[in-house]
Protein backbone atom coordinates (compact mmCIF):
# COMPACT_ATOMS: atom_id res chain seq x y z
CA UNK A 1 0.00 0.00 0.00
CA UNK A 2 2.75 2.27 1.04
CA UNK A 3 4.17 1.65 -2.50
CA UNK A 4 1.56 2.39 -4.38
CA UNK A 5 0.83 5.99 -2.56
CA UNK A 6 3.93 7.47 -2.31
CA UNK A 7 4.94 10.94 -3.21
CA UNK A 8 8.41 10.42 -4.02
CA UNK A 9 10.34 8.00 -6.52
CA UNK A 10 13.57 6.24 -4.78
CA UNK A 11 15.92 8.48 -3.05
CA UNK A 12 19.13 6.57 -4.27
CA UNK A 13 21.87 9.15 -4.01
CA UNK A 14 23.51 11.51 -1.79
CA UNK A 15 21.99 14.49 -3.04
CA UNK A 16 18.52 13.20 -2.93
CA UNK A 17 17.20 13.65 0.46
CA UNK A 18 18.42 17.19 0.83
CA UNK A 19 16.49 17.59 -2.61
CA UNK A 20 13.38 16.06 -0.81
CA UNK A 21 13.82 18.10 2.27
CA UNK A 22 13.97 21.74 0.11
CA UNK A 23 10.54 20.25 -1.79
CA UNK A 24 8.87 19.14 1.05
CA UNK A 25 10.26 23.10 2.87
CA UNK A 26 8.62 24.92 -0.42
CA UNK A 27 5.53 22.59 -0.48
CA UNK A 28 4.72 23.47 3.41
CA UNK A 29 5.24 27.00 3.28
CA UNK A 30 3.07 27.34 0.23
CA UNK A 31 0.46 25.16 1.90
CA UNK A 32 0.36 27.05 4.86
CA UNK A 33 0.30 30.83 3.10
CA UNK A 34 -2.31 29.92 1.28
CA UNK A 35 -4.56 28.91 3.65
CA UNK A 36 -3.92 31.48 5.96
CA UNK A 37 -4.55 33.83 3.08
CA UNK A 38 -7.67 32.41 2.02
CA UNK A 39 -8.99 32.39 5.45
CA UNK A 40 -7.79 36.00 6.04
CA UNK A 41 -10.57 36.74 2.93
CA UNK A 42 -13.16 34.36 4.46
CA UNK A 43 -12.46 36.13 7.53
CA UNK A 44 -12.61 39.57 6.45
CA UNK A 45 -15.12 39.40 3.87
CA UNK A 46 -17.86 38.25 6.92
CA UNK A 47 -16.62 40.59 9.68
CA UNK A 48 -16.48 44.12 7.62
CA UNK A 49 -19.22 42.90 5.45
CA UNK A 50 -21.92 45.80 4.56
CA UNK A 51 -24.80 45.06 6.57
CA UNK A 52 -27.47 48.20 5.61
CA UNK A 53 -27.42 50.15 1.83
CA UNK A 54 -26.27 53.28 3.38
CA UNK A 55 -24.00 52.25 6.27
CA UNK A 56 -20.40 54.11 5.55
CA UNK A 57 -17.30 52.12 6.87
CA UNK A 58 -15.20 53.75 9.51
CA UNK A 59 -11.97 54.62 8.77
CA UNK A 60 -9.28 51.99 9.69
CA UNK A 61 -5.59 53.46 10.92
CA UNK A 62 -2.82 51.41 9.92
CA UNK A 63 -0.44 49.79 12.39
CA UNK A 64 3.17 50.46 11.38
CA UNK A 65 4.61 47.86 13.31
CA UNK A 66 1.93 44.84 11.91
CA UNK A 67 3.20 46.59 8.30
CA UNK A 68 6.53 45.63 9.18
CA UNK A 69 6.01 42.54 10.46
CA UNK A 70 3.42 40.89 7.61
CA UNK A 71 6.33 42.52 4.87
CA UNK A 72 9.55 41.03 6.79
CA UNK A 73 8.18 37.64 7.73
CA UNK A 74 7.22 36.53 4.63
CA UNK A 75 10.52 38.20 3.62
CA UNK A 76 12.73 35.98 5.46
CA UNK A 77 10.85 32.97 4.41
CA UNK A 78 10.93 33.60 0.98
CA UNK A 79 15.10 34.24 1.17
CA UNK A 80 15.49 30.71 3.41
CA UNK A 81 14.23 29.39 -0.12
CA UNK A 82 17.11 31.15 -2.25
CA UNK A 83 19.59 30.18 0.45
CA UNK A 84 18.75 26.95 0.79
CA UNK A 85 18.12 26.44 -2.94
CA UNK A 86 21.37 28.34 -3.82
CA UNK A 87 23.48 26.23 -1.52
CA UNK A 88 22.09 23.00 -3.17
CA UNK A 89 22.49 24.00 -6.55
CA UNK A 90 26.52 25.01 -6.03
CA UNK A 91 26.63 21.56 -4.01
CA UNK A 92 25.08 19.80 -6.85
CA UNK A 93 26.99 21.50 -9.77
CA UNK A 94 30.60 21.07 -8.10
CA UNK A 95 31.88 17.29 -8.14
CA UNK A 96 34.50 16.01 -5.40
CA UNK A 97 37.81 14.67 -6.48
CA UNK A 98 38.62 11.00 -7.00
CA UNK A 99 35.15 10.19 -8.91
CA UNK A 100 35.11 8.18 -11.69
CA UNK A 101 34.34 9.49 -15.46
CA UNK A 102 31.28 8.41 -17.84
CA UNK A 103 30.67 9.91 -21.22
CA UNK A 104 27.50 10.28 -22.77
CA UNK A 105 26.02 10.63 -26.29
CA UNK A 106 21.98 11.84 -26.91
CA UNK A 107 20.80 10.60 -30.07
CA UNK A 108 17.60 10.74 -31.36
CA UNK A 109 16.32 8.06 -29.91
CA UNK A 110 19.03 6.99 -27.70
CA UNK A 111 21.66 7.07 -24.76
CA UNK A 112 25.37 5.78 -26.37
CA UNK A 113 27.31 5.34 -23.00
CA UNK A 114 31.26 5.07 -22.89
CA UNK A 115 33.42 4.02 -20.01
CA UNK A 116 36.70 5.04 -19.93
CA UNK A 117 38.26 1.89 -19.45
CA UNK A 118 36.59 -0.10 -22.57
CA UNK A 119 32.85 -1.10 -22.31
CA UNK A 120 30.18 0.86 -23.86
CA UNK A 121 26.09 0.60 -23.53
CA UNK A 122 22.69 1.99 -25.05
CA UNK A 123 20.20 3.33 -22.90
CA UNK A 124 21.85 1.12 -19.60
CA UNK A 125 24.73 2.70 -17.27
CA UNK A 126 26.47 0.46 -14.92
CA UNK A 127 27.91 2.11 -11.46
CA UNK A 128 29.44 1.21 -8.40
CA UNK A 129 27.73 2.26 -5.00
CA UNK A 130 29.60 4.84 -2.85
CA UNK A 131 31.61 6.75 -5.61
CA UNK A 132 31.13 9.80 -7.06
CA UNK A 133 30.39 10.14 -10.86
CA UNK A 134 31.42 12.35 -13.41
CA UNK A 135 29.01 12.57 -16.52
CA UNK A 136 30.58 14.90 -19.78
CA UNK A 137 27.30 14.76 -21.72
CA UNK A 138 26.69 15.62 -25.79
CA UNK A 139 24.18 15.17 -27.99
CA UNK A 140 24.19 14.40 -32.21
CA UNK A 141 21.34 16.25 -33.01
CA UNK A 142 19.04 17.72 -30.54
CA UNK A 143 18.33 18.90 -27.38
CA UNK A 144 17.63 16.16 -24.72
CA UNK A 145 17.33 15.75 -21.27
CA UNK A 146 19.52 13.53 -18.98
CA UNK A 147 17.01 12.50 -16.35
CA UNK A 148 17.29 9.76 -13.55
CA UNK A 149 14.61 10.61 -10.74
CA UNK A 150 15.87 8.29 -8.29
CA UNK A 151 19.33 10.32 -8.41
CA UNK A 152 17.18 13.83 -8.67
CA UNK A 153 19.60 14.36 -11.37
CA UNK A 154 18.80 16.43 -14.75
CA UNK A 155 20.57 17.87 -17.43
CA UNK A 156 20.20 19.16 -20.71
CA UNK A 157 22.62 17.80 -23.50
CA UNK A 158 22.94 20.67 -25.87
CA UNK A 159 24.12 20.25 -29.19
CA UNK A 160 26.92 22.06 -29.75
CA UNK A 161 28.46 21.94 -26.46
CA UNK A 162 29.65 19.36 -23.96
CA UNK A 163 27.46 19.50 -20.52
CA UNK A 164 28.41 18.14 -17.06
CA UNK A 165 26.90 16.48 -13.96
CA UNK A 166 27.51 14.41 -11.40
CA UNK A 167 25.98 11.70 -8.86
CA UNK A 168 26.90 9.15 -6.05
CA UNK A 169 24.49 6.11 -5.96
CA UNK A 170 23.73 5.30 -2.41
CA UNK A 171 21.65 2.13 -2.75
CA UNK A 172 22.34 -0.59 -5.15
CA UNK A 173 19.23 -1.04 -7.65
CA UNK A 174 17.89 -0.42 -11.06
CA UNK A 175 16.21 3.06 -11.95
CA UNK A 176 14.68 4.59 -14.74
CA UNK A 177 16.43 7.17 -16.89
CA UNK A 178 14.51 9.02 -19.42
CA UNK A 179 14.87 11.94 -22.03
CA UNK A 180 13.02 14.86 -20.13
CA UNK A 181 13.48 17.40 -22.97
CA UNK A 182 11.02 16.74 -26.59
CA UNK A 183 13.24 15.37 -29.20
CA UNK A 184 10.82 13.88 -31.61
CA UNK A 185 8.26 11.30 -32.38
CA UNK A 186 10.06 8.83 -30.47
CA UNK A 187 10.85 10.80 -27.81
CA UNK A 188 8.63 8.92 -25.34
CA UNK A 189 10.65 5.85 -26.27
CA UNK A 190 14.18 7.34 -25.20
CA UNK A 191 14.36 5.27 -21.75
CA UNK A 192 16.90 3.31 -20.22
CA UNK A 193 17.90 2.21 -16.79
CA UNK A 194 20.87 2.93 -14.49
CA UNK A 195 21.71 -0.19 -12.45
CA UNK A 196 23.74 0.88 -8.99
CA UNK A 197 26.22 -1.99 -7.61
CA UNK A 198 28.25 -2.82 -5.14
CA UNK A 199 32.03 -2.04 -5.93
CA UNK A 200 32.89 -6.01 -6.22
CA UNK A 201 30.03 -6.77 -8.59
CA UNK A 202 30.95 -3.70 -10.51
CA UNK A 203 34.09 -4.48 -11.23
CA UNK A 204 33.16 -8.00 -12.34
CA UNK A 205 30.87 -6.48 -14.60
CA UNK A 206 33.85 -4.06 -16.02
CA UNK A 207 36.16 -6.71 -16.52
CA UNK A 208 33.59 -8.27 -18.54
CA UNK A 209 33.86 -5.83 -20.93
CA UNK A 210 36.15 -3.26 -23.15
CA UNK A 211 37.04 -5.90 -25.81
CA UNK A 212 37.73 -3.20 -28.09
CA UNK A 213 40.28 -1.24 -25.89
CA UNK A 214 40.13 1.66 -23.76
CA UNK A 215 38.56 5.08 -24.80
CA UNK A 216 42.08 6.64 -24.98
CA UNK A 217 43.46 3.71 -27.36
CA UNK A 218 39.98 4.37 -29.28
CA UNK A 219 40.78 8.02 -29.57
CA UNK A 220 44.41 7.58 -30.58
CA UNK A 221 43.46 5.16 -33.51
CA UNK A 222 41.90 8.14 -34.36
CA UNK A 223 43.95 11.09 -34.07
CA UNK A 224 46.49 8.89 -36.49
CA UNK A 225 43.67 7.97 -38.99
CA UNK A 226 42.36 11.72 -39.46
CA UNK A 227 46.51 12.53 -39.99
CA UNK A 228 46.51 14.49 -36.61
CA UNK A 229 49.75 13.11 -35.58
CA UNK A 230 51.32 14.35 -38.81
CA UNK A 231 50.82 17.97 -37.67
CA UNK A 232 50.35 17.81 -33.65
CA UNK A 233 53.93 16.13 -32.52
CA UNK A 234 54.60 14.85 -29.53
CA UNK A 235 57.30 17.17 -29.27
CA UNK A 236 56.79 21.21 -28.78
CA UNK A 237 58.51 21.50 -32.24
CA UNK A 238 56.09 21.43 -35.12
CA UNK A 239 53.40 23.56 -37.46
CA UNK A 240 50.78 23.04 -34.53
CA UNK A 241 51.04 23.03 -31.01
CA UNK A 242 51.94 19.72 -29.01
CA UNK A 243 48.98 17.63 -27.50
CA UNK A 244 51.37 16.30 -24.84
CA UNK A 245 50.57 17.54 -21.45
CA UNK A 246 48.18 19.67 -22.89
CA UNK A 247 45.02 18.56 -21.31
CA UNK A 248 44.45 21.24 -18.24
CA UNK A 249 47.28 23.63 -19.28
CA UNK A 250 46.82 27.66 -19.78
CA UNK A 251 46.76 27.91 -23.28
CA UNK A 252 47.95 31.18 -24.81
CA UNK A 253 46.01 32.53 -27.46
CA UNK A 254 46.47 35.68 -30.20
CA UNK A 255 45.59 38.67 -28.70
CA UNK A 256 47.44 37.87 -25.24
CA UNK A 257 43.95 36.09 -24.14
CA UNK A 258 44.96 32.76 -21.85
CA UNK A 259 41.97 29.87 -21.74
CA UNK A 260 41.96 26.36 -20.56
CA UNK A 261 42.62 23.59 -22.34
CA UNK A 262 39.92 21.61 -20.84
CA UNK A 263 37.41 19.19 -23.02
CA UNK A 264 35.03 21.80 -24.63
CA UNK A 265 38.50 24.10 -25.58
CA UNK A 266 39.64 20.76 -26.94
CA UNK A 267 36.18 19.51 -28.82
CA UNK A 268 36.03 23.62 -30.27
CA UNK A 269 39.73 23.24 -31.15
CA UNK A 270 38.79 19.85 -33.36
CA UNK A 271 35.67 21.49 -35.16
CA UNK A 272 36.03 24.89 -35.09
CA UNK A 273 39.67 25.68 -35.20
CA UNK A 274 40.12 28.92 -36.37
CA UNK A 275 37.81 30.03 -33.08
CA UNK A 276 41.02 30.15 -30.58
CA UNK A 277 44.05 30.73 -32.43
CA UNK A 278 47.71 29.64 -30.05
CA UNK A 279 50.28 32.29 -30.38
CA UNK A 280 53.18 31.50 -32.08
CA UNK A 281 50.89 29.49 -34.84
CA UNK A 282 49.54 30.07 -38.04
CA UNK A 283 45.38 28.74 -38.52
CA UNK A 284 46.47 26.15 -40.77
CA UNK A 285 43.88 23.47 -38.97
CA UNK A 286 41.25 22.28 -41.32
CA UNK A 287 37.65 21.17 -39.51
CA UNK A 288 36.49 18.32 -38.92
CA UNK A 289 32.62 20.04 -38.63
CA UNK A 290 30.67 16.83 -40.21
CA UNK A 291 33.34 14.18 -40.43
CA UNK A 292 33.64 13.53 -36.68
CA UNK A 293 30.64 12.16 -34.56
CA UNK A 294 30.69 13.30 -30.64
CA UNK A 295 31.12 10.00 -29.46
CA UNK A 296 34.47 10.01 -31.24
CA UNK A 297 35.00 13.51 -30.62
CA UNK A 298 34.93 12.04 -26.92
CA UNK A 299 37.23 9.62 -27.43
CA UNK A 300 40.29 12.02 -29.03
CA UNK A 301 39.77 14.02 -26.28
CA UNK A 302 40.13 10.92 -23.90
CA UNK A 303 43.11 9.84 -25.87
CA UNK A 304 44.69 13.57 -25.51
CA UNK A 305 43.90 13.26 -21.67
CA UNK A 306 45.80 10.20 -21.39
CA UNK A 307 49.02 12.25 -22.66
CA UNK A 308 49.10 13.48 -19.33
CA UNK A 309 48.07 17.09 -17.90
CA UNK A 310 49.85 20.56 -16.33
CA UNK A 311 52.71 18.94 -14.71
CA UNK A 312 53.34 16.08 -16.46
CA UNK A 313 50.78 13.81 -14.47
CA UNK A 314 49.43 10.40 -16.48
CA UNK A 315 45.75 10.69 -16.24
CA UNK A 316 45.11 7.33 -18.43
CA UNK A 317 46.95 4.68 -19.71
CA UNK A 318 46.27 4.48 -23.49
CA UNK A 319 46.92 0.90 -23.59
CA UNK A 320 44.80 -1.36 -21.69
């Protein structure tokens, strides 16, 4: 019974109760200022209520004090909601350290899922329990909707652009993930499910997988077969800049302008490259607009963070 009259769908991450609580904070105040309200009407309508044609009202002196006080409480109410709601959303948007990555590719009608170590899925995502996750999330076409209630977790993936989010499952299960954004006549059918497992189970389903090699060694199969290599060395010498310990490095642009070389400067750099130009180099880049997909966009950029980051640290090995 208690199933089938709940108001809530699974709260299976870290995040989700303290999404709950804000709801259930907003849903109560509103409750409660609206009745009081209506029966302040009811209330007032019936007590100053004309009760003879000519009968004139006498005139009613405000109280500045009750001013004050109906004008701040409802004041400091309303700003426990942006607080509260403003604290959630930074909390929510900003992912601790250590978590593992997932990338993932909206298609009309579909989730294309890549793990970094080798296996890939439609519409299912495998996770451990207990560890943070790191979604970089792109779409082929249109704009969807990353949505998994359970988690309280939704995004839009924006063509165009790479989006991020994160989660930590809490309780080992499967849950629904759906497009939450209208993408077409088959929109309704763009489901899948997320399946939350313990860490030993998890990696027993990983090691079941990634036949065809990591993402890096994916990406760098790649970045030789669209000639990249023949222009981006390994070395700093060369007619383009070296990919190298590039990922996470200040770039230097024309113009004295510094960026980050992070994945969207990186997936901009691939299809648009004329956009950011490195000082010291002439735009000799063609595009690749229309000849790479963004689920191998994802993987050169994979196989570019592998070649370490600022500092010279190995983020991936490209061989596994």
């Amino acid at each position: 019974m208690r199933e089938l009259f709940r108001f809530f769908p699974d709260s299976a991450s870290s995040i989700s109760d303290a999404v709950d609580a804000l709801y259930l904070w907003l849903t109560t105040v509103s409750t409660i200022m609206t009745l009081l309200i209506f029966l302040a009407i009811g209330y007032f309508a019936i007590r100053y209520r004309r009760r003879e044609p000519g009968e004139v009202p006498a005139p009613v002196l405000g109280s500045l004090r009750l001013e004050i006080l109906w004008s701040v409480i409802p004041f400091l109410v309303m700003l426990s909601f942006f607080t509260w709601g403003t604290y959630l959303y930074f909390h929510s948007q900003t992912s601790p350290k250590g978590g593992m990555e997932v990338f993932i590719t909206g298609k009309q009608w579909m989730w294309k899922i890549q793990h970094p170590s080798g296996p890939r899925e439609i519409n299912e995502l495998h996770v451990p329990i207990g560890v943070p996750v790191n979604l970089t999330l792109a779409s082929e076409d249109v704009i969807h909707s990353f949505y998994v209630p359970a988690f309280r977790i939704k995004k839009d993936v924006v063509p165009g652009r790479l989006n991020r989010v994160w989660f930590q499952a809490t309780k080992p299960g499967k849950y629904h993930l759906f497009c939450a954004e209208y993408c077409g006549t088959e929109h309704s059918g763009m489901i899948g499910w997320v399946y939350a497992m313990e860490r030993h189970e998890y990696e027993q389903w990983l090691s079941g997988g990634g036949g065809e090699g990591s993402m890096a060694t994916r990406g760098e199969k790649l970045f030789q077969q669209y000639g990249c290599a023949s222009c981006h060395t390994m070395e700093t010498a060369g007619r383009c800049p070296s990919v190298r310990g590039l990922y996470g490095r200040q770039v230097l642009l024309r113009g004295g302008e510094q960026v980050t070389a992070d994945d969207s400067y990186l997936r901009e750099s691939i299809l648009n490259p004329r956009a950011k130009i490195v000082a010291g180099f002439e735009p000799i880049m063609p595009t690749f607009q229309g000849q790479i997909n963004e689920e191998s966009l994802l993987q050169i950029i994979a196989y570019i963070k592998s070649l370490g980051v600022e500092g010279g640290e190995e983020v991936e090995a490209t061989k596994k």
